[in-house]
Protein backbone atom coordinates (compact mmCIF):
# COMPACT_ATOMS: atom_id res chain seq x y z
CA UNK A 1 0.00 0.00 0.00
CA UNK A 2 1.27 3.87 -0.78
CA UNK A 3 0.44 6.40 1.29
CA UNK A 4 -0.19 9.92 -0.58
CA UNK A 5 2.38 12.63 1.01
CA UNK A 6 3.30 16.03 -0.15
CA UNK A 7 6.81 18.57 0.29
CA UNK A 8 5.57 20.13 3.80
CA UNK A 9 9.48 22.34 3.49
CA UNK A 10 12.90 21.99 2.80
CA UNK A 11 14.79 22.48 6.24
CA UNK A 12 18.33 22.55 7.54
CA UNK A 13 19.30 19.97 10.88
CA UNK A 14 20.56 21.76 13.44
CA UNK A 15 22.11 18.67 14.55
CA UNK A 16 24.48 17.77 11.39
CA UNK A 17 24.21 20.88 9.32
CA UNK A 18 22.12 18.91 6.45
CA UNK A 19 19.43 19.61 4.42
CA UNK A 20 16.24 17.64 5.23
CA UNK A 21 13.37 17.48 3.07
CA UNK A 22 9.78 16.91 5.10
CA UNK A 23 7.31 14.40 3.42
CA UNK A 24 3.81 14.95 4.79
CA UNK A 25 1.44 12.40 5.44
CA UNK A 26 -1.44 14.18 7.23
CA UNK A 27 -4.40 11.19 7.41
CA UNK A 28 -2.36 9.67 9.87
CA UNK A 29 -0.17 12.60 11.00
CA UNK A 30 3.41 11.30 10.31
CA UNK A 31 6.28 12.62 8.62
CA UNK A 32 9.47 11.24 6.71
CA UNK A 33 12.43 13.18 6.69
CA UNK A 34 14.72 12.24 3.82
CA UNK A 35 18.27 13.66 3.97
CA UNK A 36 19.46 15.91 0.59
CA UNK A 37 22.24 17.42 -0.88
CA UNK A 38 22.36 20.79 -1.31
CA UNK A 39 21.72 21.09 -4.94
CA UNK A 40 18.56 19.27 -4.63
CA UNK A 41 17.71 20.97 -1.73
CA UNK A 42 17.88 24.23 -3.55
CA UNK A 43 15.74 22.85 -6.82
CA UNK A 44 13.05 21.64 -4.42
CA UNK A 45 12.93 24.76 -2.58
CA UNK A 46 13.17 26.70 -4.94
CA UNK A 47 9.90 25.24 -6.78
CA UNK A 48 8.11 24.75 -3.22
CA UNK A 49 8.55 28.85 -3.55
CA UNK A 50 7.64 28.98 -7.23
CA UNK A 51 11.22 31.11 -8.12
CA UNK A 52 11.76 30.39 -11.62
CA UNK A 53 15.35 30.97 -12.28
CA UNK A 54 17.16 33.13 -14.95
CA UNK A 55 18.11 29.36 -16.61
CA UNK A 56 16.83 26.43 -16.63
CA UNK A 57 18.05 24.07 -13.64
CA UNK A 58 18.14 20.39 -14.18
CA UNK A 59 14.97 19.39 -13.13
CA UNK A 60 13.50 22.42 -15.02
CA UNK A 61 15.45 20.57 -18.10
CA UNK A 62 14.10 17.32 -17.29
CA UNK A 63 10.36 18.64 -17.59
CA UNK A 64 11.02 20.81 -20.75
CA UNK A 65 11.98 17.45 -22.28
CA UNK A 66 9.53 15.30 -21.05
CA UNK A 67 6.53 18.09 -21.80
CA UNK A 68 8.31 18.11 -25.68
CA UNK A 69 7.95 14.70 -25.56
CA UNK A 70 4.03 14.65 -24.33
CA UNK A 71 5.18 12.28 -21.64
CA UNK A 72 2.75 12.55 -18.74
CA UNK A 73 4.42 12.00 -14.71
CA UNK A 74 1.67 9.98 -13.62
CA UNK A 75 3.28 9.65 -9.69
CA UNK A 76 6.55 9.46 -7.59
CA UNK A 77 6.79 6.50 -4.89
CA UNK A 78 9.64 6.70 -2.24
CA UNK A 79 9.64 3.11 -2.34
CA UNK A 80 12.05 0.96 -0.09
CA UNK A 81 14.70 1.63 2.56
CA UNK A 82 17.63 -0.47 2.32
CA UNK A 83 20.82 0.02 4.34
CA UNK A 84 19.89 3.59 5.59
CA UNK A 85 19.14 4.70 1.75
CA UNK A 86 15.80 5.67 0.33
CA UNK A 87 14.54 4.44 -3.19
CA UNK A 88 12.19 5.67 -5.36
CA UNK A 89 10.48 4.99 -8.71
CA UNK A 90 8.77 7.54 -11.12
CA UNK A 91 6.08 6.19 -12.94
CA UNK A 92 5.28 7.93 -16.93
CA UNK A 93 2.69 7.76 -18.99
CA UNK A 94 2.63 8.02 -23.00
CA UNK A 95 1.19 7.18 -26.35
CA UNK A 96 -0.86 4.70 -23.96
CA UNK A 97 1.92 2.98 -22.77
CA UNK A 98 3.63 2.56 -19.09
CA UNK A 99 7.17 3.14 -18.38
CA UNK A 100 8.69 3.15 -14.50
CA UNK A 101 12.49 4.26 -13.67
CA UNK A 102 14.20 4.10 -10.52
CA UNK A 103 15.57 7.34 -9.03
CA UNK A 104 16.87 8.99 -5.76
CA UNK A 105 14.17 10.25 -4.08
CA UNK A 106 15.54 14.42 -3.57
CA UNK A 107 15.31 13.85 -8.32
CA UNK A 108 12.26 12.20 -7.85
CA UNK A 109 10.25 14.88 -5.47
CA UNK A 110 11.71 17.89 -7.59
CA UNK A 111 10.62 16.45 -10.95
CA UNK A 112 6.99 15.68 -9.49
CA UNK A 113 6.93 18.92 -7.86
CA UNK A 114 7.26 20.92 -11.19
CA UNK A 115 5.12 18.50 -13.29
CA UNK A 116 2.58 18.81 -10.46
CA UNK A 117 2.50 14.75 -9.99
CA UNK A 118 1.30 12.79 -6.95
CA UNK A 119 4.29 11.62 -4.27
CA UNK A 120 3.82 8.60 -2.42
CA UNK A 121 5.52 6.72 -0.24
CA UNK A 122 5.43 2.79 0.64
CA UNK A 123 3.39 2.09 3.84
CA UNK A 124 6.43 -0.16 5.18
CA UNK A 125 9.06 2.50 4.64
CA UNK A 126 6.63 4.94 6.79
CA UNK A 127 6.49 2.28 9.34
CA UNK A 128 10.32 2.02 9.45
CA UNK A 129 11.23 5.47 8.84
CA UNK A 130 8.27 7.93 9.92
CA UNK A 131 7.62 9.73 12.61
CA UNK A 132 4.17 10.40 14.11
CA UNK A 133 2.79 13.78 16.04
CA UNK A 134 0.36 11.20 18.39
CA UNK A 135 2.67 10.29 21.22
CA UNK A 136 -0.01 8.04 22.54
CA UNK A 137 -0.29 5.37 19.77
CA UNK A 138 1.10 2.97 21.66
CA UNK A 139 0.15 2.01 25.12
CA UNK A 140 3.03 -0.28 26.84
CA UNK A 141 2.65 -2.36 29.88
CA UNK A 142 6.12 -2.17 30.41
CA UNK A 143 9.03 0.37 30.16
CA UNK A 144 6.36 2.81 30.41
CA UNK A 145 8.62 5.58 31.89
CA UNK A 146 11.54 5.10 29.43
CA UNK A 147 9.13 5.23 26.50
CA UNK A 148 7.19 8.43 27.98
CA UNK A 149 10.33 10.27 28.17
CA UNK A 150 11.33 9.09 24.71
CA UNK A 151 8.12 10.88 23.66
CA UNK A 152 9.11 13.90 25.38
CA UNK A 153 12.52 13.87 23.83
CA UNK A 154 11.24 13.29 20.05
CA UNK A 155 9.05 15.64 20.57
CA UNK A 156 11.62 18.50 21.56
CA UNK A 157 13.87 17.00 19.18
CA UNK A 158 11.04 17.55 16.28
CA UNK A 159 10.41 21.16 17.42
CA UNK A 160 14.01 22.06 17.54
CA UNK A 161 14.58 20.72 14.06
CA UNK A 162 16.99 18.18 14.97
CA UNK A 163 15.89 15.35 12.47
CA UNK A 164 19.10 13.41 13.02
CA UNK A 165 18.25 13.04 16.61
CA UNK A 166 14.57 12.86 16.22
CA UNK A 167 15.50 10.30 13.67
CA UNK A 168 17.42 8.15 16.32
CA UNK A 169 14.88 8.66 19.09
CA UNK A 170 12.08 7.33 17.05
CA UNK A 171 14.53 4.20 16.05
CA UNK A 172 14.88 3.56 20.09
CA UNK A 173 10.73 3.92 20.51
CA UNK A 174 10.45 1.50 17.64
CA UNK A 175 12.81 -1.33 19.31
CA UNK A 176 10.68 -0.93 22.63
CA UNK A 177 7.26 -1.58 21.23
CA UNK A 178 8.23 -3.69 18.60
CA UNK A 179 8.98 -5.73 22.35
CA UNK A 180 5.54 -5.83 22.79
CA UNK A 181 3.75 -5.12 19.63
CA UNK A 182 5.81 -7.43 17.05
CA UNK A 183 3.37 -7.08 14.35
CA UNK A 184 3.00 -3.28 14.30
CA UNK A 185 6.83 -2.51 13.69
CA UNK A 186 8.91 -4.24 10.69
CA UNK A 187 12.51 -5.08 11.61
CA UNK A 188 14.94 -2.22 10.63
CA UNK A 189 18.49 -2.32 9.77
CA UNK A 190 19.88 1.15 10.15
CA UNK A 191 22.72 3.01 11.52
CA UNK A 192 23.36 5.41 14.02
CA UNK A 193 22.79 7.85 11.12
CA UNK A 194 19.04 8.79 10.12
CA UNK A 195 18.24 7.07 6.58
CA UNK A 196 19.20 9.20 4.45
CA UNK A 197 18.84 9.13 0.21
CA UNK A 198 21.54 8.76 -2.28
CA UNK A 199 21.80 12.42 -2.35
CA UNK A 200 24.24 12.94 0.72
């Protein structure tokens, strides 16, 4: 299952001094924050302000062509996270026919941001990688008190803008109720680091 999202900002961590972009998912009030590089940062931000600049930027070039082409974006998916990277697909439409590409997520959101395309991501990778505003989802029988002040911290962490922390926070909530609740968490495989696209 996909879950529809959209580009809530472009923001820098406090924590590491890296450009985060904030995927939206507001039926179930999570985020996903998907480290960038720079560039991309800029060509997202950029768009999410609707600056068009002097030149075309790459993604600007990439749409040109494709609208030249009358080849339709039909939707983005930020599809799988595999060793602390993100993945995502871009599916196209044309002349009736189908056509889906893999692509780093940061290329991905940009393009679908100027063609004014759908971004989804996979339900599993918001399970593994999101983080949600309700505090209370889970109710633990035990390790109450470490997991209420884990709360407390993601939440300061969240309002502070320090994804990278936030990031690792969540991943410590996750290993205590996945204790309890097996079947609401998926195993994850991550670093210390927050996952974090190709782009870094």
């Amino acid at each position: 299952m996909i879950i529809a999202v959209y580009v809530e900002r472009v923001t820098l961590d406090t924590s590491s001094n890296r450009f985060v972009v904030i995927l939206r998912d507001d039926i179930y009030n999570r985020w996903l924050p998907i480290v960038v590089g720079p560039a991309e940062a800029q060509a997202i931000a950029l768009q999410l302000e609707n600056v068009t600049p002097p030149r075309p930027m790459t993604h600007d070039l990439m749409r040109n062509l494709l609208e030249s082409l009358k080849v339709d974006l039909a939707k983005v998916v930020v599809c799988e996270l595999r060793e602390n990277t993100y993945f995502a697909t871009i599916d196209f439409r044309t002349n009736g026919s189908e056509a889906r590409i893999d692509a780093r997520p940061s290329d991905a959101i940009a393009l679908a941001l100027r063609m004014k395309a759908p971004i989804f991501v996979d339900e599993q990778v918001m399970k593994k990688a999101g983080i949600s505003e309700d505090i209370d989802t889970v109710e633990p029988e035990m390790d109450e008190e470490e997991l209420k002040g884990l709360r407390v911290e993601l939440q300061k962490a969240v309002k502070d803008e320090r994804y990278e922390d936030a990031a690792q926070i969540r991943d410590k909530i996750h290993e205590l109720t996945e204790k309890m609740n097996p079947s609401d968490f998926p195993s994850e495989n991550q670093d210390e680091n927050p996952p974090e696209s190709a782009d870094a």
